[in-house]
N, C-alpha and C. Protein backbone atom coordinates (compact mmCIF):
# COMPACT_ATOMS: atom_id res chain seq x y z
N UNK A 1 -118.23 -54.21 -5.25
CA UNK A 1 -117.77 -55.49 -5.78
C UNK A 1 -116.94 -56.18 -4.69
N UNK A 2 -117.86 -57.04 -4.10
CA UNK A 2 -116.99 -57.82 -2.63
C UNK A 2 -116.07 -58.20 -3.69
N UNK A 3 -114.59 -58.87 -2.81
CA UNK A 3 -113.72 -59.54 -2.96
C UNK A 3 -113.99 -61.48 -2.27
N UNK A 4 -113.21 -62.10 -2.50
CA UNK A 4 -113.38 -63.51 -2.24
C UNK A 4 -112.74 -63.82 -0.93
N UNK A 5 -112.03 -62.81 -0.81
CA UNK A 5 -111.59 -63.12 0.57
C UNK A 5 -111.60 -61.87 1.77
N UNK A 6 -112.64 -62.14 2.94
CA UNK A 6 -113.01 -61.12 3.66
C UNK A 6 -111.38 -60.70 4.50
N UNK A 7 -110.71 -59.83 4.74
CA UNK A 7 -109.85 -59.26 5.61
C UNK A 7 -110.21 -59.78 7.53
N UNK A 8 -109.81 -59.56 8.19
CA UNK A 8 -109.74 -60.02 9.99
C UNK A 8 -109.45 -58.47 10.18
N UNK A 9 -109.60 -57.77 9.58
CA UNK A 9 -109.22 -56.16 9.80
C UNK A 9 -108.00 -55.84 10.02
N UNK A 10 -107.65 -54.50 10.85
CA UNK A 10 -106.36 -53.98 11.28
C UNK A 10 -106.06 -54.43 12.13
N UNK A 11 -104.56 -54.62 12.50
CA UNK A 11 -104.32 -55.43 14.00
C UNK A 11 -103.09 -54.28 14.23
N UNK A 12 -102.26 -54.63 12.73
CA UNK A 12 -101.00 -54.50 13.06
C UNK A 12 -100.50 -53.16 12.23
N UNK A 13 -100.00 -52.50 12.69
CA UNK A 13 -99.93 -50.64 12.76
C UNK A 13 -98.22 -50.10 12.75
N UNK A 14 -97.41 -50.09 11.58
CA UNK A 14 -96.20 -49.48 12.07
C UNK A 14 -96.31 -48.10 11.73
N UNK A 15 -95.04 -47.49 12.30
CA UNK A 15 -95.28 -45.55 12.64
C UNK A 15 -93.92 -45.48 12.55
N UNK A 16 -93.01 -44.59 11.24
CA UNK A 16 -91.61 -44.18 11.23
C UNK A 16 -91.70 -43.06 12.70
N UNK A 17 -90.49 -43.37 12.73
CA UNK A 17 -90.23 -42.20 13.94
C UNK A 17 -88.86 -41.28 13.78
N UNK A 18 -88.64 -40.27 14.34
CA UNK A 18 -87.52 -40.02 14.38
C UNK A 18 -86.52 -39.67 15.60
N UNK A 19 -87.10 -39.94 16.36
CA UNK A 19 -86.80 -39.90 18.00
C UNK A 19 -87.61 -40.91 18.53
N UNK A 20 -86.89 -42.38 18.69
CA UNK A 20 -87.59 -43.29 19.21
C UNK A 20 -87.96 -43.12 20.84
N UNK A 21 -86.75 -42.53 21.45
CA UNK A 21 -87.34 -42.01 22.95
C UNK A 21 -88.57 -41.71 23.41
N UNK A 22 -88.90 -40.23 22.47
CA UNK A 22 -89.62 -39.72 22.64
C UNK A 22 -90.73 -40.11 22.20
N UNK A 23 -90.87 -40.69 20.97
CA UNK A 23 -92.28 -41.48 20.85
C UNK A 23 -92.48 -42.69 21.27
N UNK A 24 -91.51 -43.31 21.87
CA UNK A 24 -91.89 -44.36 23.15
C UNK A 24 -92.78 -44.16 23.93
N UNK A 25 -91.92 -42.49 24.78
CA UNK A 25 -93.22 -42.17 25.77
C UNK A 25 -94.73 -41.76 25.01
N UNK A 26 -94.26 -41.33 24.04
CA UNK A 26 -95.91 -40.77 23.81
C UNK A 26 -97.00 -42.14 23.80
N UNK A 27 -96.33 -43.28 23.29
CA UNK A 27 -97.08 -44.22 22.69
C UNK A 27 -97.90 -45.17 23.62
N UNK A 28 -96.81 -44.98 25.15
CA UNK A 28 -97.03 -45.86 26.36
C UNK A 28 -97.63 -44.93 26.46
N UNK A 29 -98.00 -43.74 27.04
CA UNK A 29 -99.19 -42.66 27.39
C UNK A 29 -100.06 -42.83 26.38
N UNK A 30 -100.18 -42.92 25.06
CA UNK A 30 -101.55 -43.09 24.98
C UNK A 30 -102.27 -44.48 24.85
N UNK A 31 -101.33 -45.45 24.75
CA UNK A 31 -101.71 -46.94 24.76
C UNK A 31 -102.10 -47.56 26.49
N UNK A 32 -101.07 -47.00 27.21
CA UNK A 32 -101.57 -46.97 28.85
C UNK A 32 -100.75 -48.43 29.15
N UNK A 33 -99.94 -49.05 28.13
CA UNK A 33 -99.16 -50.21 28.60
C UNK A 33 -97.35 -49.97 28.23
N UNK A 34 -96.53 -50.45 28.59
CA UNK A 34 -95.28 -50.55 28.09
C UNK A 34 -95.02 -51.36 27.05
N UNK A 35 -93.93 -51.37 26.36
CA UNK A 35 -93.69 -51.47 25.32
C UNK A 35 -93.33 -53.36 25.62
N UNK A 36 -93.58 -54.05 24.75
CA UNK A 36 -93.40 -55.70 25.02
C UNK A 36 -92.19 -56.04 24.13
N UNK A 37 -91.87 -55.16 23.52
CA UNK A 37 -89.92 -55.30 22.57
C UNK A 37 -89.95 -54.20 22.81
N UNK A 38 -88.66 -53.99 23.12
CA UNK A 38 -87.70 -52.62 23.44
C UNK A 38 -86.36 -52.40 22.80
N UNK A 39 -86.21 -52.35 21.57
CA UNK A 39 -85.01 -52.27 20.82
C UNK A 39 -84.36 -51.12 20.19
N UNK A 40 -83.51 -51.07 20.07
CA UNK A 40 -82.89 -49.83 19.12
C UNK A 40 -83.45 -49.45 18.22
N UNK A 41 -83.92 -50.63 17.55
CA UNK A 41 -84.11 -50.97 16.15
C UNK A 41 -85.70 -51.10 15.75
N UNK A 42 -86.45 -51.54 16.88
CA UNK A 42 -87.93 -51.58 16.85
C UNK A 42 -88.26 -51.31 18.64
N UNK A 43 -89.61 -50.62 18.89
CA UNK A 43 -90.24 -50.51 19.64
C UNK A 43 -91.48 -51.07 19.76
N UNK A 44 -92.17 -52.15 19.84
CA UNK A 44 -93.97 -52.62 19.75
C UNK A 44 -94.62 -52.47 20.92
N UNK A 45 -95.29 -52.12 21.08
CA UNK A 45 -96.81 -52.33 22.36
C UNK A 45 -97.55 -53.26 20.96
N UNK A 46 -98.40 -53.85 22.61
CA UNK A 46 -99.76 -54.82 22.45
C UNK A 46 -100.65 -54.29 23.33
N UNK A 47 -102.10 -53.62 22.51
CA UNK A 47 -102.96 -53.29 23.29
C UNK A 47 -104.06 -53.51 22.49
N UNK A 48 -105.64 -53.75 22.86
CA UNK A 48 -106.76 -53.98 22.64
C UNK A 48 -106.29 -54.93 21.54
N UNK A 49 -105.77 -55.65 21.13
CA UNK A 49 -105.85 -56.53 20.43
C UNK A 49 -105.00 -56.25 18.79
N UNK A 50 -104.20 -55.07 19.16
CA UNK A 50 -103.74 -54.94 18.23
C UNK A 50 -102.04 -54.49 18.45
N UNK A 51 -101.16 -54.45 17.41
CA UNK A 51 -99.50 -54.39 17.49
C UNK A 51 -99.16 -53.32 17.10
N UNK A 52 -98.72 -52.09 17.85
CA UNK A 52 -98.28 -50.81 16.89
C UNK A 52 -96.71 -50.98 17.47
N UNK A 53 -96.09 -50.19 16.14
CA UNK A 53 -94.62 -50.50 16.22
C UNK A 53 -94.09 -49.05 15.60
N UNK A 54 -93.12 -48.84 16.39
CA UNK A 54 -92.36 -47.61 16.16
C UNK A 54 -91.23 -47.97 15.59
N UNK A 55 -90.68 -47.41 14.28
CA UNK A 55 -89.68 -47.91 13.46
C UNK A 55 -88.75 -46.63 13.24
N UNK A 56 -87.40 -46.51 13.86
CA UNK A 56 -86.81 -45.15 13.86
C UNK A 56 -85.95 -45.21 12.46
N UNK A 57 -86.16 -43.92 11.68
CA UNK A 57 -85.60 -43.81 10.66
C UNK A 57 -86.60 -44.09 9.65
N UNK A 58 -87.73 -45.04 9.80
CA UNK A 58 -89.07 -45.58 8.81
C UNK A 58 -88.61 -47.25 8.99
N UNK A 59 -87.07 -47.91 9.49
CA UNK A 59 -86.57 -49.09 9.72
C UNK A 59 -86.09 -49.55 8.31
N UNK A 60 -85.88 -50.69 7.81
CA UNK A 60 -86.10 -51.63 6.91
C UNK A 60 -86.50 -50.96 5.62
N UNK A 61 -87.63 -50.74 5.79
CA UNK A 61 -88.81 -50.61 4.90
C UNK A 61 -88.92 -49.36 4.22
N UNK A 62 -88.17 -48.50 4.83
CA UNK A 62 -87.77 -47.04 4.56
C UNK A 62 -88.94 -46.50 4.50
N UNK A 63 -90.06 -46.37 5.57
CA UNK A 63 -91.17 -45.77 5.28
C UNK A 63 -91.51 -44.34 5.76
N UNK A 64 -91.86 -43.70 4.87
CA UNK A 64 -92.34 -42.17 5.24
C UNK A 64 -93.35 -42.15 5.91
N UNK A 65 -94.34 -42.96 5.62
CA UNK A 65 -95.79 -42.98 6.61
C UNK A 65 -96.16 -43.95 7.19
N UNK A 66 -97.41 -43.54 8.41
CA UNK A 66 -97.57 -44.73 8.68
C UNK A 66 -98.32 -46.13 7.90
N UNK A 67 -97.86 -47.18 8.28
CA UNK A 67 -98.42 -48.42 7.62
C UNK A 67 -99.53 -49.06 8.46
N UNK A 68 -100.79 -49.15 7.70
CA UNK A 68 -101.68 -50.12 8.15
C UNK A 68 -101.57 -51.88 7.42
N UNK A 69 -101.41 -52.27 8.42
CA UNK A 69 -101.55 -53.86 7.82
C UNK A 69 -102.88 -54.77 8.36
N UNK A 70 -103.28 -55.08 7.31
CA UNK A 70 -104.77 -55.63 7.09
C UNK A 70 -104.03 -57.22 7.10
N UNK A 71 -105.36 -57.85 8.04
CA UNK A 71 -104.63 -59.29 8.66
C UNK A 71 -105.77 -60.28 7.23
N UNK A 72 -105.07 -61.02 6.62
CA UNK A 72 -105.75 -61.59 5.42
C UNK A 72 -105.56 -63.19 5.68
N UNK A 73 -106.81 -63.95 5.68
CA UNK A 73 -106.44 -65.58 5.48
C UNK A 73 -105.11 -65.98 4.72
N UNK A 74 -105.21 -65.52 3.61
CA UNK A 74 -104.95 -65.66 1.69
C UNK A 74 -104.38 -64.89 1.26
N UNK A 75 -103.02 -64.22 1.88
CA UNK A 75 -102.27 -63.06 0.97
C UNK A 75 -101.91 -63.26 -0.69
N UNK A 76 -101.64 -64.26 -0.96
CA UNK A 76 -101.98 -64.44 -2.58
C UNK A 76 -102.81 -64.11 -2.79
N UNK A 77 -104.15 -64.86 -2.95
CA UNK A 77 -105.66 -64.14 -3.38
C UNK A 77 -106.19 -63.04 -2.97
N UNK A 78 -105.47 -62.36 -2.12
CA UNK A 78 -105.85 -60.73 -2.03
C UNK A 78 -104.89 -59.81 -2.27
N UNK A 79 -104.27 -60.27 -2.82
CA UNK A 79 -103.14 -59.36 -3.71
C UNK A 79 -103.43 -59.84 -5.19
N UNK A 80 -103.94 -60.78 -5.31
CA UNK A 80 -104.66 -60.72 -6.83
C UNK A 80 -105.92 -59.99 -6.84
N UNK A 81 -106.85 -60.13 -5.92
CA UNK A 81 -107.95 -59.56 -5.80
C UNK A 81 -107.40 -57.94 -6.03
N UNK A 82 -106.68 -56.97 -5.55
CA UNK A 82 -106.20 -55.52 -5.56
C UNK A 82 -105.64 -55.81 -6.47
N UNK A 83 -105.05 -56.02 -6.97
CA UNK A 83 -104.25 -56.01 -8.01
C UNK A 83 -105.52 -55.91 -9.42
N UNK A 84 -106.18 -56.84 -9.03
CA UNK A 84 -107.51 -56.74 -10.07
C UNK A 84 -108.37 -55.88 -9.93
N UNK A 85 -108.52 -55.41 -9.24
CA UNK A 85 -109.20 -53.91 -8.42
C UNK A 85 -108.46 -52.85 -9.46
N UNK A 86 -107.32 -52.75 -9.40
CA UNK A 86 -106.55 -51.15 -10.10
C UNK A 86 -104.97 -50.72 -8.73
N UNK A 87 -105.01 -51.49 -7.51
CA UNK A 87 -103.78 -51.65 -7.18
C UNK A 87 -102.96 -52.27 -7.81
N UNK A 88 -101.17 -51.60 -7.14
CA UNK A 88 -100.21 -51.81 -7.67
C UNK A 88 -98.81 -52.51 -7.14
N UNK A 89 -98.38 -53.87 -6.73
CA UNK A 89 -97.61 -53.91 -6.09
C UNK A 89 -96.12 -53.57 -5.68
N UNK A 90 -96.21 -53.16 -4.27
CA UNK A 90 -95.00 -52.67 -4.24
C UNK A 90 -93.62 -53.46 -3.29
N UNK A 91 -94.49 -54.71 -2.60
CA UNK A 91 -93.47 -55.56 -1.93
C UNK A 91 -94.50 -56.44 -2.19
N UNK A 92 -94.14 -57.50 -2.68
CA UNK A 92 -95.11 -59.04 -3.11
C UNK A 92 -94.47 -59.94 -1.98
N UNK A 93 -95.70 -60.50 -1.27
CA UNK A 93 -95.60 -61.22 -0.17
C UNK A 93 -94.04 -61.60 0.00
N UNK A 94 -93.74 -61.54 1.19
CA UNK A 94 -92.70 -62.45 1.32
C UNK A 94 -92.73 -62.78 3.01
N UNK A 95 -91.98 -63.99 3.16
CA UNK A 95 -92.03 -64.84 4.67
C UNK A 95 -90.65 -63.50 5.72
N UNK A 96 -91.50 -62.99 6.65
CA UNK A 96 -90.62 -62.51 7.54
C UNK A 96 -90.31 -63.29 8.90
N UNK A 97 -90.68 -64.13 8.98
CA UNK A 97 -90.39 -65.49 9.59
C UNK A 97 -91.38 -65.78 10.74
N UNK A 98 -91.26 -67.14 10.84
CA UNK A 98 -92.25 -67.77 11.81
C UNK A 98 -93.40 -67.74 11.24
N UNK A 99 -93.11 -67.86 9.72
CA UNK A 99 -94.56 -68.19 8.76
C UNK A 99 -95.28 -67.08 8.49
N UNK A 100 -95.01 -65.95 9.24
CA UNK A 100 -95.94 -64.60 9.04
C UNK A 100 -95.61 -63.90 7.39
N UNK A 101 -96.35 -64.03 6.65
CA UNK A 101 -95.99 -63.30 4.88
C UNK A 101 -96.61 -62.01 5.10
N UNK A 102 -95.78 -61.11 4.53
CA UNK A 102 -95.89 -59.63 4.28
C UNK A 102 -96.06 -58.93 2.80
N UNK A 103 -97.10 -58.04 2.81
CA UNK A 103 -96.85 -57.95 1.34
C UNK A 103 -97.67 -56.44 1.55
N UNK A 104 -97.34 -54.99 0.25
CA UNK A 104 -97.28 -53.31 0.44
C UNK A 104 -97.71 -53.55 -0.99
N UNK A 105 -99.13 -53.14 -1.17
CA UNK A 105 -99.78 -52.72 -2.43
C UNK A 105 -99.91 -51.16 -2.70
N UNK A 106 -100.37 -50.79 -3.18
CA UNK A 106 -100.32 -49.23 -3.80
C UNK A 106 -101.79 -49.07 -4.27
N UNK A 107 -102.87 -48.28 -3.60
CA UNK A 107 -103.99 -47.87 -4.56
C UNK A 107 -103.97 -47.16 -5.28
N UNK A 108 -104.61 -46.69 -6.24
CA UNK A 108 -104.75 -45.68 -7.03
C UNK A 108 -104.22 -44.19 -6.93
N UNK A 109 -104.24 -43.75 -5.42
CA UNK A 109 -104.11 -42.81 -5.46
C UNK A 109 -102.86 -42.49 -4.21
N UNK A 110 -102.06 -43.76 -4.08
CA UNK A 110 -100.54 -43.58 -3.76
C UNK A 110 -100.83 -44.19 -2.44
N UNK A 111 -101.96 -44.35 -1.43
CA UNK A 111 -101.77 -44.54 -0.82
C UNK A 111 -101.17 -45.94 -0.25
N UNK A 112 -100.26 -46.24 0.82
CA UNK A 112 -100.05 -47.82 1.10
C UNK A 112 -100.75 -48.56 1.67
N UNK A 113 -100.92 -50.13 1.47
CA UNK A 113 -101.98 -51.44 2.13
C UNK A 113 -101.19 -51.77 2.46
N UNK A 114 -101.00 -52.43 3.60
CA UNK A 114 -99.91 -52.94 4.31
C UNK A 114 -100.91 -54.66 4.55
N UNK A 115 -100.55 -55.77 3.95
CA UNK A 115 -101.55 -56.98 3.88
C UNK A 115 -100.47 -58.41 5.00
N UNK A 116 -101.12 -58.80 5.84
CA UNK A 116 -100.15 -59.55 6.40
C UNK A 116 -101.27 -61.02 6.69
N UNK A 117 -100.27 -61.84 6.83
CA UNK A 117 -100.68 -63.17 6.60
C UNK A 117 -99.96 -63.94 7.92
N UNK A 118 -100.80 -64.61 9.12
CA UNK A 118 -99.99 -65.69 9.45
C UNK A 118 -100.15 -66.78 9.53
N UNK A 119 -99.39 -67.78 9.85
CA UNK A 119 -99.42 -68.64 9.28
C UNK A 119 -99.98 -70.07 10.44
């Protein structure tokens, strides 16, 4: 049962850490670039076209695992679309600025959608 609105796929990838040091290096070794933010607080590389981000502690978001975020035209209509599916929301869009909306659904079976929108 397609949905109405096709996804742009994965781009954007966060990873709790607990030693940001150390999974700095791992991340530049296996990404093969340095990191393009370098913070206490967040670490990102940009490679093949996509954003992975190292978040020490899980960050913000308090996350235990990693998050895939699926790049969506229409984060409303695809959070109704899952939601009408049998997902469950667990952060309903909201603006993390510079127009980019974020929003953490729940499937059936616990796992997280990480759905991002820009603008």
């Amino acid at each position: 049962m397609p949905g109405t609105t096709a996804t742009q796929g994965i781009k954007t990838m966060l990873h709790p850490v607990s030693d940001l040091g150390k999974a700095k290096a791992v991340y530049a070794a296996l990404l093969g670039v340095a990191p393009q933010i370098d913070e206490p607080y967040y670490v990102a590389f940009e490679a093949a076209g996509q954003h992975i981000g190292l978040l020490p502690g899980g960050g913000p978001q308090g996350l235990t695992q990693s998050l895939a975020y699926w790049h969506v035209p229409d984060i409303e209509a695809k959070v109704a679309e899952l939601t009408a599916a049998g997902a469950t929301v667990k952060d309903a869009p909201k603006d993390v600025g510079g127009g980019r909306l974020v929003a953490t659904v729940v499937d059936p079976d616990g796992n997280l959608l990480g759905l991002l929108q820009d603008s």
